[in-house]
PDB file of N, CA and C in Angstrom:
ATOM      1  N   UNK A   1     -11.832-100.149  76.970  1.00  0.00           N
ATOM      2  CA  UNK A   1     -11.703 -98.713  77.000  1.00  0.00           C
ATOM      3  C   UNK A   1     -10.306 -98.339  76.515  1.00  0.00           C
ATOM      4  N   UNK A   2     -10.074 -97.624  75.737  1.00  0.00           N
ATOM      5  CA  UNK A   2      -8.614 -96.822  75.363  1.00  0.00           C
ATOM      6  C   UNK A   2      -8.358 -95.834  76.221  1.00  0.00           C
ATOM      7  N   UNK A   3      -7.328 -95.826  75.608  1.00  0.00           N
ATOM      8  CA  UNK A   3      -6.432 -95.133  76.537  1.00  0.00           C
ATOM      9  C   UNK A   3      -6.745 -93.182  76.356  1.00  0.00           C
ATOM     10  N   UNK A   4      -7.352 -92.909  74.970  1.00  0.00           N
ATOM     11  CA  UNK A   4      -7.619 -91.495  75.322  1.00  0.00           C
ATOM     12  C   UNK A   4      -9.094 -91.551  75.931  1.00  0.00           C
ATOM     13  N   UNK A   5      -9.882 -92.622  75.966  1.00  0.00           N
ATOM     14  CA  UNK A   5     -10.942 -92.589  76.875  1.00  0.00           C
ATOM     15  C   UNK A   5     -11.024 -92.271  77.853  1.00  0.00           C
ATOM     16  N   UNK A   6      -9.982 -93.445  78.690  1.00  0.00           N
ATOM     17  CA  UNK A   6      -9.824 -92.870  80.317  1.00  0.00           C
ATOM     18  C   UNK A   6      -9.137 -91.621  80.333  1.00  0.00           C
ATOM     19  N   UNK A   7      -8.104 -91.107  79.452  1.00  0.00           N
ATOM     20  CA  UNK A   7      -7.463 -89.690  79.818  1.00  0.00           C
ATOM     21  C   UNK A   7      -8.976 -88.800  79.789  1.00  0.00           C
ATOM     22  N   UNK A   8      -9.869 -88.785  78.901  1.00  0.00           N
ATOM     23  CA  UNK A   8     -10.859 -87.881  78.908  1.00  0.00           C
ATOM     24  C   UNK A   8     -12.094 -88.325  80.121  1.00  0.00           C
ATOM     25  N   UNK A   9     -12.082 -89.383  80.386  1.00  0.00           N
ATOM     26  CA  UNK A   9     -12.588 -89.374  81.993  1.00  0.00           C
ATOM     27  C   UNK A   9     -11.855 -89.236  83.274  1.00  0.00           C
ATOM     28  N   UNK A  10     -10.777 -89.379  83.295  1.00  0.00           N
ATOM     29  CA  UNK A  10     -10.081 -88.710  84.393  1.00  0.00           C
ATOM     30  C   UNK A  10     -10.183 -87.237  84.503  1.00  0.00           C
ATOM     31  N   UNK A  11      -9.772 -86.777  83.203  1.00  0.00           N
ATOM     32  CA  UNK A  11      -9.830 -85.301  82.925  1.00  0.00           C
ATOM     33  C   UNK A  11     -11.069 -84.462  83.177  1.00  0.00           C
ATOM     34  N   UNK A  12     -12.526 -85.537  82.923  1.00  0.00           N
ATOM     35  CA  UNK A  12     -13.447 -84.586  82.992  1.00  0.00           C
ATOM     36  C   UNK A  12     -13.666 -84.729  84.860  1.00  0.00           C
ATOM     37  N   UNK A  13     -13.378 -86.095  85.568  1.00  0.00           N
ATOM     38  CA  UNK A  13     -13.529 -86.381  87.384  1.00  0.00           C
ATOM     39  C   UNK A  13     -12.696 -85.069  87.517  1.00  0.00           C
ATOM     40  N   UNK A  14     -11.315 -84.410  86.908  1.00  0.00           N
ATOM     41  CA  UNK A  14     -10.680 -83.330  87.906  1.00  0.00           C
ATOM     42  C   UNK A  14     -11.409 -82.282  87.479  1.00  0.00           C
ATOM     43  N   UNK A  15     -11.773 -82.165  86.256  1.00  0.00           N
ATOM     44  CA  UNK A  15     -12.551 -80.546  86.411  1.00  0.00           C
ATOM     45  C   UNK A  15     -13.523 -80.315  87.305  1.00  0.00           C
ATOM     46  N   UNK A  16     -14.428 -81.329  87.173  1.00  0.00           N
ATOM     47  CA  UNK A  16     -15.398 -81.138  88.070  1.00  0.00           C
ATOM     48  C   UNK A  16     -15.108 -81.564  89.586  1.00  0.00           C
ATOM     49  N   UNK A  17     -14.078 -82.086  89.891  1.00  0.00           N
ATOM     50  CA  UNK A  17     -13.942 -81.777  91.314  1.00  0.00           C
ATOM     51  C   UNK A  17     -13.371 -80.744  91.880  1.00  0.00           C
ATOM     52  N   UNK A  18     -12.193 -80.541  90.912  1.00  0.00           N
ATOM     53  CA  UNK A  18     -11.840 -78.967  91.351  1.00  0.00           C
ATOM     54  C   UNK A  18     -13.038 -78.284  91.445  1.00  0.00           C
ATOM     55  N   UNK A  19     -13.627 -78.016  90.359  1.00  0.00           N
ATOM     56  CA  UNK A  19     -14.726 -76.972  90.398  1.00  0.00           C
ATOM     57  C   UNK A  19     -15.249 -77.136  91.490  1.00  0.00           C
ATOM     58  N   UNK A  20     -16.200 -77.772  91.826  1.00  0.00           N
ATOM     59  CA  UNK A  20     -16.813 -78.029  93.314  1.00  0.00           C
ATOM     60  C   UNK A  20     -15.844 -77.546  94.347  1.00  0.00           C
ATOM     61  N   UNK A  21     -14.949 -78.167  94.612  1.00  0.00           N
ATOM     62  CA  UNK A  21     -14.092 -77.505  95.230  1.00  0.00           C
ATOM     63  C   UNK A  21     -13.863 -75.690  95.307  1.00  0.00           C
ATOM     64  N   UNK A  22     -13.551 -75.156  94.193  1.00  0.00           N
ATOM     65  CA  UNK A  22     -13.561 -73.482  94.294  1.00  0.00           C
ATOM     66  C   UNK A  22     -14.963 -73.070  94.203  1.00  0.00           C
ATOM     67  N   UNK A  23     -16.019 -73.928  93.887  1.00  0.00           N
ATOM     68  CA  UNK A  23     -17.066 -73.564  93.874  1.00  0.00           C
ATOM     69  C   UNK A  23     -17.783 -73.149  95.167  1.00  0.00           C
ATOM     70  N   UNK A  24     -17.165 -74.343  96.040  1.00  0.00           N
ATOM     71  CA  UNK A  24     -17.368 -74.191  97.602  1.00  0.00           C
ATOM     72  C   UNK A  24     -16.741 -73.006  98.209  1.00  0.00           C
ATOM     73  N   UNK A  25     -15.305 -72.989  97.973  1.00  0.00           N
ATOM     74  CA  UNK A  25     -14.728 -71.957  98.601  1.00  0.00           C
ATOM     75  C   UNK A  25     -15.282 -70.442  98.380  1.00  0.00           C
ATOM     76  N   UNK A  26     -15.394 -70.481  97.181  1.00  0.00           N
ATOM     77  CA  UNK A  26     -16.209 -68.913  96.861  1.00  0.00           C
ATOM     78  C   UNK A  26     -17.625 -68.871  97.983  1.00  0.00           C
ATOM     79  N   UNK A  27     -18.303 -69.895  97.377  1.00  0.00           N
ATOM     80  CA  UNK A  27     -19.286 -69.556  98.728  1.00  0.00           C
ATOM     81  C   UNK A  27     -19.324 -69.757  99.632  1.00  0.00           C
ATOM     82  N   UNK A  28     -18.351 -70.135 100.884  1.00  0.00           N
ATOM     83  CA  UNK A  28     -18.516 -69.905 102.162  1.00  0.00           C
ATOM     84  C   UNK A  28     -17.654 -68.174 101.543  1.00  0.00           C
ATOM     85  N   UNK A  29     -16.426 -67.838 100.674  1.00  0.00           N
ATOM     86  CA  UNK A  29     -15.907 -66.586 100.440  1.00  0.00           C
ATOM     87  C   UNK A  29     -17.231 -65.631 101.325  1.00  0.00           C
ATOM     88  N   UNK A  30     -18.091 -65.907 100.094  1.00  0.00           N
ATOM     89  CA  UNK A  30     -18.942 -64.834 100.204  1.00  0.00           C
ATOM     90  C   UNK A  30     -19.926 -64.649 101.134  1.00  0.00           C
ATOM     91  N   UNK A  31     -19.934 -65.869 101.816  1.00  0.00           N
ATOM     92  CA  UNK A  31     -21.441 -65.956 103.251  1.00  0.00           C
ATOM     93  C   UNK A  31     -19.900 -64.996 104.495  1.00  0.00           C
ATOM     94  N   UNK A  32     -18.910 -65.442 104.314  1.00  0.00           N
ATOM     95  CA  UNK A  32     -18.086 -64.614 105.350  1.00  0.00           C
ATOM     96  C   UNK A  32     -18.157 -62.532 104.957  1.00  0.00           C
ATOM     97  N   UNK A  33     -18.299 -62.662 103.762  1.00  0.00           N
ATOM     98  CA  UNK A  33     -18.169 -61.269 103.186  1.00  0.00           C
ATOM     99  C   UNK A  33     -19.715 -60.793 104.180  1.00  0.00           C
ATOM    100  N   UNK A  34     -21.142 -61.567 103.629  1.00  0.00           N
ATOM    101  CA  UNK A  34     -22.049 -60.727 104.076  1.00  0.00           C
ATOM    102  C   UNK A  34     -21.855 -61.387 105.726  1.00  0.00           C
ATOM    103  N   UNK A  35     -21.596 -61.949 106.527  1.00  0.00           N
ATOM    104  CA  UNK A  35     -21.244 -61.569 107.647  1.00  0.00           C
ATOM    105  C   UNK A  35     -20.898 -60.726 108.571  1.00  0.00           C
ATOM    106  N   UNK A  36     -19.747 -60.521 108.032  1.00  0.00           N
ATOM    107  CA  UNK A  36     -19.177 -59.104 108.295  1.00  0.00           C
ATOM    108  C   UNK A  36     -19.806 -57.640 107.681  1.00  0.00           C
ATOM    109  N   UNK A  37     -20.040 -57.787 106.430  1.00  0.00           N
ATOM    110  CA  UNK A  37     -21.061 -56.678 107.017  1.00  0.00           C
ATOM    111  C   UNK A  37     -22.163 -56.441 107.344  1.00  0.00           C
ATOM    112  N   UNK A  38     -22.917 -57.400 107.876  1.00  0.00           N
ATOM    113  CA  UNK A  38     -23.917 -57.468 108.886  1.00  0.00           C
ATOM    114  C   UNK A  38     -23.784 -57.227 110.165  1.00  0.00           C
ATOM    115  N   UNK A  39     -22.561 -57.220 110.401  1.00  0.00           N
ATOM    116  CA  UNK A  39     -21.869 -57.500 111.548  1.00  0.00           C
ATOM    117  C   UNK A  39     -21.613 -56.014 112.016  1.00  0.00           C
ATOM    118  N   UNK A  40     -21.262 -54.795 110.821  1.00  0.00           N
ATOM    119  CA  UNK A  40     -20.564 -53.872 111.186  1.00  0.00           C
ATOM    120  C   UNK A  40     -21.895 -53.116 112.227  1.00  0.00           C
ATOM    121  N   UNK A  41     -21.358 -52.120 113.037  1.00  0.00           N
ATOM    122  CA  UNK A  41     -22.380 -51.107 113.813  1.00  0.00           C
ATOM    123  C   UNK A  41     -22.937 -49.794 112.751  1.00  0.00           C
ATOM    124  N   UNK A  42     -23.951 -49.177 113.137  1.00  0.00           N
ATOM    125  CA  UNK A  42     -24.303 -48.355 112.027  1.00  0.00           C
ATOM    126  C   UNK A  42     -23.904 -47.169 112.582  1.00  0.00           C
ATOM    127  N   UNK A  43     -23.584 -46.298 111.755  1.00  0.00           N
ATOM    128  CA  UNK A  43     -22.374 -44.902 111.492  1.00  0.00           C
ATOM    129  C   UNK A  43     -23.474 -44.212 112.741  1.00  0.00           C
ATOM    130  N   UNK A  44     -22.987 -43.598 113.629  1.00  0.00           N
ATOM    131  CA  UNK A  44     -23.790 -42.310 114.077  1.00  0.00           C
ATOM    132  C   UNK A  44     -23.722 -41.322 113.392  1.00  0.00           C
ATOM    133  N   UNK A  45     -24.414 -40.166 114.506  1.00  0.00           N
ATOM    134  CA  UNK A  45     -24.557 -39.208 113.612  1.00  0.00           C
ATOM    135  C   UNK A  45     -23.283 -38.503 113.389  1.00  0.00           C
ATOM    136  N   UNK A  46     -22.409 -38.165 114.410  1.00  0.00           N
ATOM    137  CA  UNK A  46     -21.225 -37.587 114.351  1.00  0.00           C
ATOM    138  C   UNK A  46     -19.819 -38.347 113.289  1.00  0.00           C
ATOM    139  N   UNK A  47     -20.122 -40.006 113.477  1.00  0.00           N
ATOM    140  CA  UNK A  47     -19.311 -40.485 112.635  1.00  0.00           C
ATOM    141  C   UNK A  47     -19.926 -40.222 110.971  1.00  0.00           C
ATOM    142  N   UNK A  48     -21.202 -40.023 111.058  1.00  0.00           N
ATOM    143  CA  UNK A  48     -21.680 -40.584 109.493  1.00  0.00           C
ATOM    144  C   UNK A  48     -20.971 -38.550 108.947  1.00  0.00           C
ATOM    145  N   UNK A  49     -21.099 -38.088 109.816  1.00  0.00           N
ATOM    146  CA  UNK A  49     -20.517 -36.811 109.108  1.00  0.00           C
ATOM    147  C   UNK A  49     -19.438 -36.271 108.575  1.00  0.00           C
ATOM    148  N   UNK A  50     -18.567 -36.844 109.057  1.00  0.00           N
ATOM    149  CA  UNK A  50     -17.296 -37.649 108.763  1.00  0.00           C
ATOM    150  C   UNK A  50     -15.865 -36.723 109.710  1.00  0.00           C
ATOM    151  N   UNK A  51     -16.519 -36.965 110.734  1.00  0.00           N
ATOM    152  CA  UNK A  51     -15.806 -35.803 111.854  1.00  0.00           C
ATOM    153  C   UNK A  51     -15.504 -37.252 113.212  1.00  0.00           C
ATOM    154  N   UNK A  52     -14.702 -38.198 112.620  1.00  0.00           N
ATOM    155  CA  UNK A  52     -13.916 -39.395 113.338  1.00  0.00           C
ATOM    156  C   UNK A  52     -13.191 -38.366 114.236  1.00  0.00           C
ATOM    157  N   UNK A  53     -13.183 -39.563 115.181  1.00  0.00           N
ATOM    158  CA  UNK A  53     -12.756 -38.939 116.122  1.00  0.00           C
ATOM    159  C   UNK A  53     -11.344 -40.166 116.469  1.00  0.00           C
ATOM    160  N   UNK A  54     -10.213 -40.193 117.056  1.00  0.00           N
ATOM    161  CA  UNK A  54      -9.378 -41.272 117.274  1.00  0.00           C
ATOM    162  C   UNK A  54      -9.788 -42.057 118.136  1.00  0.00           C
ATOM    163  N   UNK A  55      -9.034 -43.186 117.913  1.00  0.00           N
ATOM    164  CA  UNK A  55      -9.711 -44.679 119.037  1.00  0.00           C
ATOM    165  C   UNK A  55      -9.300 -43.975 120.517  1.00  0.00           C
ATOM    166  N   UNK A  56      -7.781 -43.714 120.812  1.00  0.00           N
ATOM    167  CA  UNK A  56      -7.890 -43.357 122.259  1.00  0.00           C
ATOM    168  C   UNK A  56      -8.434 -42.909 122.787  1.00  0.00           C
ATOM    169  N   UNK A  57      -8.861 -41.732 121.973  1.00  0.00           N
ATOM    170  CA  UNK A  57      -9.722 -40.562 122.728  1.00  0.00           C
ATOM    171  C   UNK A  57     -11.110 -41.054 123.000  1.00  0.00           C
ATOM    172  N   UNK A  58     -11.786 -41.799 122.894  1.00  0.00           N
ATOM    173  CA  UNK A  58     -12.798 -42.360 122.875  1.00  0.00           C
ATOM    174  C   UNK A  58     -12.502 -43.045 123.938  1.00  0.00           C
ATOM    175  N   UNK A  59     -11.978 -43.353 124.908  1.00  0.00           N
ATOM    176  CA  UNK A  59     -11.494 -44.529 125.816  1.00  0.00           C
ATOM    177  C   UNK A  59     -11.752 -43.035 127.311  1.00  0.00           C
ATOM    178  N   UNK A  60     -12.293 -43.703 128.617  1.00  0.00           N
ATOM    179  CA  UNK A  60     -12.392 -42.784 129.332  1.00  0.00           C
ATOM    180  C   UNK A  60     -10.626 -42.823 130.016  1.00  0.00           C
ATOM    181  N   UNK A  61     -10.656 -41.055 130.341  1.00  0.00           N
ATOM    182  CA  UNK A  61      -9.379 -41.297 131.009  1.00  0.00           C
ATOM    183  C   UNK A  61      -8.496 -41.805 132.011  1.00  0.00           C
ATOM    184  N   UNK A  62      -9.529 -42.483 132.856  1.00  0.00           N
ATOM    185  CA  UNK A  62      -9.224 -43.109 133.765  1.00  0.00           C
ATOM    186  C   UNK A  62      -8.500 -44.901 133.412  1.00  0.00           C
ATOM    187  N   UNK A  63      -9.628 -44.781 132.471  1.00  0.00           N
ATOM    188  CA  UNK A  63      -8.983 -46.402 131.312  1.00  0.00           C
ATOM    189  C   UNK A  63      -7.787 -46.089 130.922  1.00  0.00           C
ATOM    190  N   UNK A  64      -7.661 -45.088 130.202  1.00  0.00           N
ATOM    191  CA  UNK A  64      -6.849 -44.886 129.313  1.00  0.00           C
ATOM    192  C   UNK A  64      -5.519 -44.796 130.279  1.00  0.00           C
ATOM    193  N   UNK A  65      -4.832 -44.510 131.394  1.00  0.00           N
ATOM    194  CA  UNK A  65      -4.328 -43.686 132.166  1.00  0.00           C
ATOM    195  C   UNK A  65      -3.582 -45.530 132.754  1.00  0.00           C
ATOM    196  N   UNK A  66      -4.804 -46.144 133.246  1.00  0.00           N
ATOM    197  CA  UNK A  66      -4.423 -47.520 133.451  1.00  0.00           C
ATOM    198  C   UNK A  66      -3.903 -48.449 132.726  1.00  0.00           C
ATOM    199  N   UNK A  67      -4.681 -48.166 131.513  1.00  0.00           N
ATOM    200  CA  UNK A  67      -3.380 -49.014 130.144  1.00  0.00           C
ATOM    201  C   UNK A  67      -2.087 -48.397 129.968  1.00  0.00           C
ATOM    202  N   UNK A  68      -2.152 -47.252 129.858  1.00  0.00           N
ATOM    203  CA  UNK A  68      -0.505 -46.870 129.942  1.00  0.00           C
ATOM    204  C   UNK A  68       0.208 -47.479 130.857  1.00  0.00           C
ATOM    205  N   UNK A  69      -0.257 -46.739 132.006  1.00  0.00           N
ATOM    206  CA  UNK A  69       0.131 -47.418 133.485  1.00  0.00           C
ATOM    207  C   UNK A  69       0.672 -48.928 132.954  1.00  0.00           C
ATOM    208  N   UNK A  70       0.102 -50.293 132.864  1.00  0.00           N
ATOM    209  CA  UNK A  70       0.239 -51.535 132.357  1.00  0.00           C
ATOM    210  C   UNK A  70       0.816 -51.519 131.373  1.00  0.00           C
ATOM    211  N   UNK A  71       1.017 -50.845 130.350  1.00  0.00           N
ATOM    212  CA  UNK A  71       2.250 -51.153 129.188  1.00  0.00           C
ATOM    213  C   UNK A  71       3.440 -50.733 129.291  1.00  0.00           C
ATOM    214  N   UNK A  72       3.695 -49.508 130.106  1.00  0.00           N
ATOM    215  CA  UNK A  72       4.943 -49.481 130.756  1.00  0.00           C
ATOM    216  C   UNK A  72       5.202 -50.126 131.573  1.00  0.00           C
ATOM    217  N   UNK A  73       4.661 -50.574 132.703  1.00  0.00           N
ATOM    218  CA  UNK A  73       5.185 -51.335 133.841  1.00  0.00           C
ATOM    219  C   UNK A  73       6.074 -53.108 132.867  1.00  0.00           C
ATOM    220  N   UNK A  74       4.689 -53.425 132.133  1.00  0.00           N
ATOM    221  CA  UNK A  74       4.968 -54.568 131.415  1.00  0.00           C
ATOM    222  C   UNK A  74       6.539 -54.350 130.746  1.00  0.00           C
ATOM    223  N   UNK A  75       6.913 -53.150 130.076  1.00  0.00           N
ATOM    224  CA  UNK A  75       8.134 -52.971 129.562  1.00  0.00           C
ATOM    225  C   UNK A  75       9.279 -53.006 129.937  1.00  0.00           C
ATOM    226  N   UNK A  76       8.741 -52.632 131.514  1.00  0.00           N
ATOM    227  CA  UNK A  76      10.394 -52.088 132.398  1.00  0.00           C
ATOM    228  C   UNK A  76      10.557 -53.600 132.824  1.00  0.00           C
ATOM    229  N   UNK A  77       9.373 -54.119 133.204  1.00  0.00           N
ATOM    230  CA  UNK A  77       9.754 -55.563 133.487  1.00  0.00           C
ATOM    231  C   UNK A  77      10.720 -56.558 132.996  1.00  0.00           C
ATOM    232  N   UNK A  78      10.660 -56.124 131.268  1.00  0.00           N
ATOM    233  CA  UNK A  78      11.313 -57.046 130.054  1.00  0.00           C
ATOM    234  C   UNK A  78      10.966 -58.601 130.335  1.00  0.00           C
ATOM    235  N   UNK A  79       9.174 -58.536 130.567  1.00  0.00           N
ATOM    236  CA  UNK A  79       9.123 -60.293 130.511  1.00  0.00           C
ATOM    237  C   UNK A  79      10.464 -61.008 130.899  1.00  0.00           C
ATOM    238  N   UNK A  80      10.307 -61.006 132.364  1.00  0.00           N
ATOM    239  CA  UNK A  80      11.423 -61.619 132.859  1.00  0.00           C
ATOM    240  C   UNK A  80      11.437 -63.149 132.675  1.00  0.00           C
ATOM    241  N   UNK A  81      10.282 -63.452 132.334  1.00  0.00           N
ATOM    242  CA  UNK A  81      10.385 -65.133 132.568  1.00  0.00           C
ATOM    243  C   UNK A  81      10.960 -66.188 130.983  1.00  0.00           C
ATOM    244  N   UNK A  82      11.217 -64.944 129.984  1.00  0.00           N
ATOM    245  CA  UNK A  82      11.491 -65.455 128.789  1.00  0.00           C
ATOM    246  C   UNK A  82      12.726 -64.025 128.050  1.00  0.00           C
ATOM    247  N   UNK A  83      12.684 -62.964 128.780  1.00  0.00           N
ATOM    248  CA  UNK A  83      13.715 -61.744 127.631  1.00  0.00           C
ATOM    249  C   UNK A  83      15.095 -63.141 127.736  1.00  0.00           C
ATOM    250  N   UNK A  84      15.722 -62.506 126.478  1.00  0.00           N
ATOM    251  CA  UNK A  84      16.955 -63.126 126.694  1.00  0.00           C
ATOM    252  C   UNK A  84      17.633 -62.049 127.618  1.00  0.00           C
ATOM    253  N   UNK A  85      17.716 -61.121 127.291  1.00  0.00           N
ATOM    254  CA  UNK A  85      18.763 -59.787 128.679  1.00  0.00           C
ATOM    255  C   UNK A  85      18.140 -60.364 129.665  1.00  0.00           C
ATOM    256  N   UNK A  86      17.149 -60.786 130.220  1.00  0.00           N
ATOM    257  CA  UNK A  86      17.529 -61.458 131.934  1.00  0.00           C
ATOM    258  C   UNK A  86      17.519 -62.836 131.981  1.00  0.00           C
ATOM    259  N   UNK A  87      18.025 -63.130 130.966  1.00  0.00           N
ATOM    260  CA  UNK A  87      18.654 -65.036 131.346  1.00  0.00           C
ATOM    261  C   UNK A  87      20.029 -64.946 131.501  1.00  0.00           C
ATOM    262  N   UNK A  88      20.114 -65.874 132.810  1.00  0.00           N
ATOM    263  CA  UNK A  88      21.042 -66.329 133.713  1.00  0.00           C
ATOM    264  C   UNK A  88      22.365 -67.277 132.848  1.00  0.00           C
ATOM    265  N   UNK A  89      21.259 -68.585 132.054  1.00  0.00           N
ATOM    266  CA  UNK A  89      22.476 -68.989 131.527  1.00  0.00           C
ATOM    267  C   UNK A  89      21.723 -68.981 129.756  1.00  0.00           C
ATOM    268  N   UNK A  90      22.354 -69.437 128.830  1.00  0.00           N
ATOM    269  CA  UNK A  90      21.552 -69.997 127.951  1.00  0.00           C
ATOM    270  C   UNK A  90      20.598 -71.249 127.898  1.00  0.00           C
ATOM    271  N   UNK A  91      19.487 -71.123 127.254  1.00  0.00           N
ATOM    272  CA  UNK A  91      18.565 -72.100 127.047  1.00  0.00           C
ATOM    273  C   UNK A  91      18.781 -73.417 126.267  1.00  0.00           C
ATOM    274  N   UNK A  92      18.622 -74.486 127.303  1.00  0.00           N
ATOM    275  CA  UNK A  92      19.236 -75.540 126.351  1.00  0.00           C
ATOM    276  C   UNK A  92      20.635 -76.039 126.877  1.00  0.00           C
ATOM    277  N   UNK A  93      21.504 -74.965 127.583  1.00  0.00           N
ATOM    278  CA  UNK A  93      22.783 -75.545 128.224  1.00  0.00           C
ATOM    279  C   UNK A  93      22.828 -76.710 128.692  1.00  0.00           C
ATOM    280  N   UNK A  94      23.531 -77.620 128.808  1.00  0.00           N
ATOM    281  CA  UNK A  94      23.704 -79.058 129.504  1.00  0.00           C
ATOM    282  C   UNK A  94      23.831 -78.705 130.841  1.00  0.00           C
ATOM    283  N   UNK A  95      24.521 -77.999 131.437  1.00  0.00           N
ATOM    284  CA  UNK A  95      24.826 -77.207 132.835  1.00  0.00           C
ATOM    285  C   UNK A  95      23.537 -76.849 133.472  1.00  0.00           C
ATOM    286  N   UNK A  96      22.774 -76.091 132.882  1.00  0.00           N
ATOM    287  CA  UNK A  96      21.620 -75.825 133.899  1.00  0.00           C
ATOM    288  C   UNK A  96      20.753 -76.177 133.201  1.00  0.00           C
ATOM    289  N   UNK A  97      20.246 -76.920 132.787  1.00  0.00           N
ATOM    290  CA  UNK A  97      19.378 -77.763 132.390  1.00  0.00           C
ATOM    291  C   UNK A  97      17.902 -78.204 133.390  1.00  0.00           C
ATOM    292  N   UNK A  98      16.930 -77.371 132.833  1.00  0.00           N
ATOM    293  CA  UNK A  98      15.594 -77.717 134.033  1.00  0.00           C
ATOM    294  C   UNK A  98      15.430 -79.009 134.345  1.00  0.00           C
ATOM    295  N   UNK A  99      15.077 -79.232 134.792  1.00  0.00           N
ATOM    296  CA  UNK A  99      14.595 -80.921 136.087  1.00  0.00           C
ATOM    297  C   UNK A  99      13.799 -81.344 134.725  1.00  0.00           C
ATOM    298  N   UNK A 100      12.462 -80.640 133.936  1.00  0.00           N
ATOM    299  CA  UNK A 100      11.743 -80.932 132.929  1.00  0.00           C
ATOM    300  C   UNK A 100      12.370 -81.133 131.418  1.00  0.00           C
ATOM    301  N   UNK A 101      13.668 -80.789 131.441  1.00  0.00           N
ATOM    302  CA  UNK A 101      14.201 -80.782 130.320  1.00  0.00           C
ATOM    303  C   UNK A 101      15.401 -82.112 130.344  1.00  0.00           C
ATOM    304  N   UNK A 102      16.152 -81.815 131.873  1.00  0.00           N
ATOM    305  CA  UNK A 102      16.576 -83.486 131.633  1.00  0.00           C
ATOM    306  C   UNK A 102      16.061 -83.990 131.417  1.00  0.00           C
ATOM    307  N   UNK A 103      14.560 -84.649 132.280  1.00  0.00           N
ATOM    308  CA  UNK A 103      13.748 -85.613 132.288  1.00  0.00           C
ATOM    309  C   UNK A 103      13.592 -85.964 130.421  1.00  0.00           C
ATOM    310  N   UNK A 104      13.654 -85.030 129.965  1.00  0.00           N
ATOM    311  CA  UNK A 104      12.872 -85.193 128.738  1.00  0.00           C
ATOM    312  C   UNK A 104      14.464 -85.798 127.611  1.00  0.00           C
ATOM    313  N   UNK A 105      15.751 -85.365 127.837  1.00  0.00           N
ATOM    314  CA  UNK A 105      16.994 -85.676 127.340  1.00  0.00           C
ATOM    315  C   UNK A 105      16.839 -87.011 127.641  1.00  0.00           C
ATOM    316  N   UNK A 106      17.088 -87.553 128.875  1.00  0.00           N
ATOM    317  CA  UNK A 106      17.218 -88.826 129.628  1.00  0.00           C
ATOM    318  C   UNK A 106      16.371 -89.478 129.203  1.00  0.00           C
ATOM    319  N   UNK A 107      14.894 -89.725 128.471  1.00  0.00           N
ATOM    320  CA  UNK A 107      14.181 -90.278 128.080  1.00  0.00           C
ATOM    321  C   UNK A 107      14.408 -90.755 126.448  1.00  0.00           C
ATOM    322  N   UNK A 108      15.039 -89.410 125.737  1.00  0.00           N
ATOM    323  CA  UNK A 108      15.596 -89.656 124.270  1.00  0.00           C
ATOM    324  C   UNK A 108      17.101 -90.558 124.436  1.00  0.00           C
ATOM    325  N   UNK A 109      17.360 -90.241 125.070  1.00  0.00           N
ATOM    326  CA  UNK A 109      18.950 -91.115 124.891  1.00  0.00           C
ATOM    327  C   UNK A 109      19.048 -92.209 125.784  1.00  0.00           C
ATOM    328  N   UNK A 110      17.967 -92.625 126.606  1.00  0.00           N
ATOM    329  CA  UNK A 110      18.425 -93.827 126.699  1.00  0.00           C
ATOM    330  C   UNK A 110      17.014 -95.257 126.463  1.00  0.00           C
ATOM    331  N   UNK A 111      17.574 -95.897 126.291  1.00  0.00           N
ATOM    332  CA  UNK A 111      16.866 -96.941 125.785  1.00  0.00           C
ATOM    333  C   UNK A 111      15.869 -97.877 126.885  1.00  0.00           C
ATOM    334  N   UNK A 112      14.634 -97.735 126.144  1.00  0.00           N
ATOM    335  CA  UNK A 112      12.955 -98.173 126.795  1.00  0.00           C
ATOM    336  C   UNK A 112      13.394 -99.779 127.023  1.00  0.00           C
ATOM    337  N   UNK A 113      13.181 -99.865 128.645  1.00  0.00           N
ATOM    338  CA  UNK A 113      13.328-101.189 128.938  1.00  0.00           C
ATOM    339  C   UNK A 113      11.984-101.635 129.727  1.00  0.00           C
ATOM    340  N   UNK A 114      10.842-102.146 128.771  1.00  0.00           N
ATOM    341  CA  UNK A 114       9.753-102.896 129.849  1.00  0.00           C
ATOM    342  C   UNK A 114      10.245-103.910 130.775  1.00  0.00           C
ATOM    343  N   UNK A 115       9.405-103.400 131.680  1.00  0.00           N
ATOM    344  CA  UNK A 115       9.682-104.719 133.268  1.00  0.00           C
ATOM    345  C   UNK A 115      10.953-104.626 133.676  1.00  0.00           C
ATOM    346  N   UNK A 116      11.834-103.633 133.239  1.00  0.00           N
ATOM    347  CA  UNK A 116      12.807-103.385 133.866  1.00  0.00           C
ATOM    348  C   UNK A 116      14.061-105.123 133.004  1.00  0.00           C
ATOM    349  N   UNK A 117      13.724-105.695 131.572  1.00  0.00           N
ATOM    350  CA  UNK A 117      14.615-106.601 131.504  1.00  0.00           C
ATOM    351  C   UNK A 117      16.285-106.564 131.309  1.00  0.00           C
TER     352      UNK A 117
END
């Protein structure tokens, strides 16, 4: 076999595997396309008229009243268990260093001795 032989059989194995390849991708592309809109709900009458109405308002007020409620509370809180404004020291300090985080230092720096030799 020469040498522009195999270049023209290598050449023709990548076209056609690429191809297959985007060939595939297009069609799952398109089984996800009619998915989704199979998927969508059908317009009522008030939406199909085109008199949308907003997402909140659609939410009863008692819901609605309780999510607020919960996204402020969540705010004033400032995720205490991770904001940086309520950490004590920095993360990572050698000084206060969690019990789980030495453990895990002390394991990198010092050297694996089976059976204790």
């Amino acid at each position: 076999m020469t040498l522009a032989e195999r270049l023209f059989t290598g050449f023709n194995l990548t076209v056609l595997g690429m191809g297959l390849v985007f060939l595939l991708l297009a069609l799952l592309w398109g089984l996800l396309v009619l998915m989704l809109r199979m998927d969508r709900e059908p317009p009522s009458g008030a939406d199909a008229a085109g008199q949308r109405r907003a997402g909140p308002s659609r939410l009863a007020p008692e819901l609605l009243t309780a999510i607020s409620i919960a996204v402020l509370t969540h705010r004033s809180v400032l995720r205490k268990q991770a904001a940086p404004a309520m950490r004590s020291f920095w993360p990572g300090s050698i000084l206060f260093a969690s019990r789980w985080v030495a453990a895990g230092r002390h394991r990198q720096t010092q050297n694996w001795h089976p059976g204790n030799r």
